[in-house]
Protein backbone atom coordinates (compact mmCIF):
# COMPACT_ATOMS: atom_id res chain seq x y z
CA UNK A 1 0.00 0.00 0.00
CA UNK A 2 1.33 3.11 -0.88
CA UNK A 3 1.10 6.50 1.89
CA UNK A 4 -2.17 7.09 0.51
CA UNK A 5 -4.25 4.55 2.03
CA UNK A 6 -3.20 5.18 5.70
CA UNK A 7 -4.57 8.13 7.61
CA UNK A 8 -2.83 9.40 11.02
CA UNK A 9 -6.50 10.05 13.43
CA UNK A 10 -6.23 12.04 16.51
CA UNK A 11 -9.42 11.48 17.97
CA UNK A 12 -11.20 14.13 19.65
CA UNK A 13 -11.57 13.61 23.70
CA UNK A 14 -14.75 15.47 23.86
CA UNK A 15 -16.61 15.55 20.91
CA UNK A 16 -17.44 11.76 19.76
CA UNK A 17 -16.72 10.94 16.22
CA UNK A 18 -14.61 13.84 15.57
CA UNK A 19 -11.00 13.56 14.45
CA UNK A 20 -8.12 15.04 12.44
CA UNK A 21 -6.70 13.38 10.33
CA UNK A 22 -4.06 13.44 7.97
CA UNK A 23 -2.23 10.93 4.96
CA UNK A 24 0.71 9.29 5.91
CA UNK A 25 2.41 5.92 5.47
CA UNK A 26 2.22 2.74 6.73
CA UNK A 27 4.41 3.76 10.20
CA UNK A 28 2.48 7.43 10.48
CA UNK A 29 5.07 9.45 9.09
CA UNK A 30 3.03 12.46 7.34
CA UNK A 31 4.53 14.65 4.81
CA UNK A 32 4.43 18.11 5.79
CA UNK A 33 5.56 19.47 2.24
CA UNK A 34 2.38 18.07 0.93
CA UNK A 35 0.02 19.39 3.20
CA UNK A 36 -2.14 22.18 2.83
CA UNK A 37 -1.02 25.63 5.23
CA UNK A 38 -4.40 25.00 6.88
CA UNK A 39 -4.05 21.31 7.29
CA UNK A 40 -0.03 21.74 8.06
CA UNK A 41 -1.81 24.06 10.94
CA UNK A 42 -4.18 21.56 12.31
CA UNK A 43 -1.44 18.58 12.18
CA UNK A 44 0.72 20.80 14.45
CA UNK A 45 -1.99 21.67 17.03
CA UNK A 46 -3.56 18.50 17.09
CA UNK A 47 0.13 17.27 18.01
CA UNK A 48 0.53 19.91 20.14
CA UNK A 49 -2.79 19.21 22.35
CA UNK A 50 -2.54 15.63 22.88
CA UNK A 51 -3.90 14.37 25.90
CA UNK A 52 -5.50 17.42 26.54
CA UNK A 53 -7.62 17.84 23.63
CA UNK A 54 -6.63 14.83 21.28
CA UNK A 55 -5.99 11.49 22.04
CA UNK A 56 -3.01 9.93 20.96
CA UNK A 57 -2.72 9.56 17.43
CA UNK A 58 -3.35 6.02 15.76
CA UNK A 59 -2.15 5.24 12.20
CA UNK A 60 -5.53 3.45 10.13
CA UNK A 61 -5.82 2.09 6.73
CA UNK A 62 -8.08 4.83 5.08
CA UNK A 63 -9.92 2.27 3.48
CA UNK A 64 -11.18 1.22 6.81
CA UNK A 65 -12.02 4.47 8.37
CA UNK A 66 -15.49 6.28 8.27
CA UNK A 67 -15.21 9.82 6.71
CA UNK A 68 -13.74 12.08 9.41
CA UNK A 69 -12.77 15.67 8.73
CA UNK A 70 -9.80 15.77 6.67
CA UNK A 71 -7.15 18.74 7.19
C-alpha cells in the first residue's frame, strides 16, 4: 500500500466521532511538504494538544475508516 491509504487520526476527547486526520504511510510518518497551510496548521496543534484535547494519534488504513474531517 502506498502513503495514501493510511490516515494518522487524533481522535477528539470530547466531541465523539470527531478527528483530524491526515495521509501518511504505513508507520504514520506524514509529509508536511504536501500538506495544505491549513491542514499543516491543524497537524501541528492537534500534536501539540494531545492528551488534553486529542488522544493519541493512531495510524488506520483509510480504506477502513469512516469519513472524518480531513485537514
Amino acid at each position: 500500500m502506498n502513503a495514501s491509504h493510511f490516515e494518522l487520526r487524533f481522535r477528539s476527547l470530547f466531541q465523539g466521532g470527531r478527528a483530524l486526520s491526515f495521509p501518511c504511510d504505513e508507520q504514520g510518518a506524514v509529509q508536511l511538504d504536501e500538506l495544505s497551510d491549513k491542514a499543516r496548521e491543524n497537524y501541528f496543534f492537534a500534536r501539540t494538544v494531545v492528551g488534553r484535547d486529542y488522544a493519541t494519534p493512531v495510524v488506520c488504513a483509510a480504506d477502513d475508516m469512516p469519513a472524518v474531517l480531513h485537514s
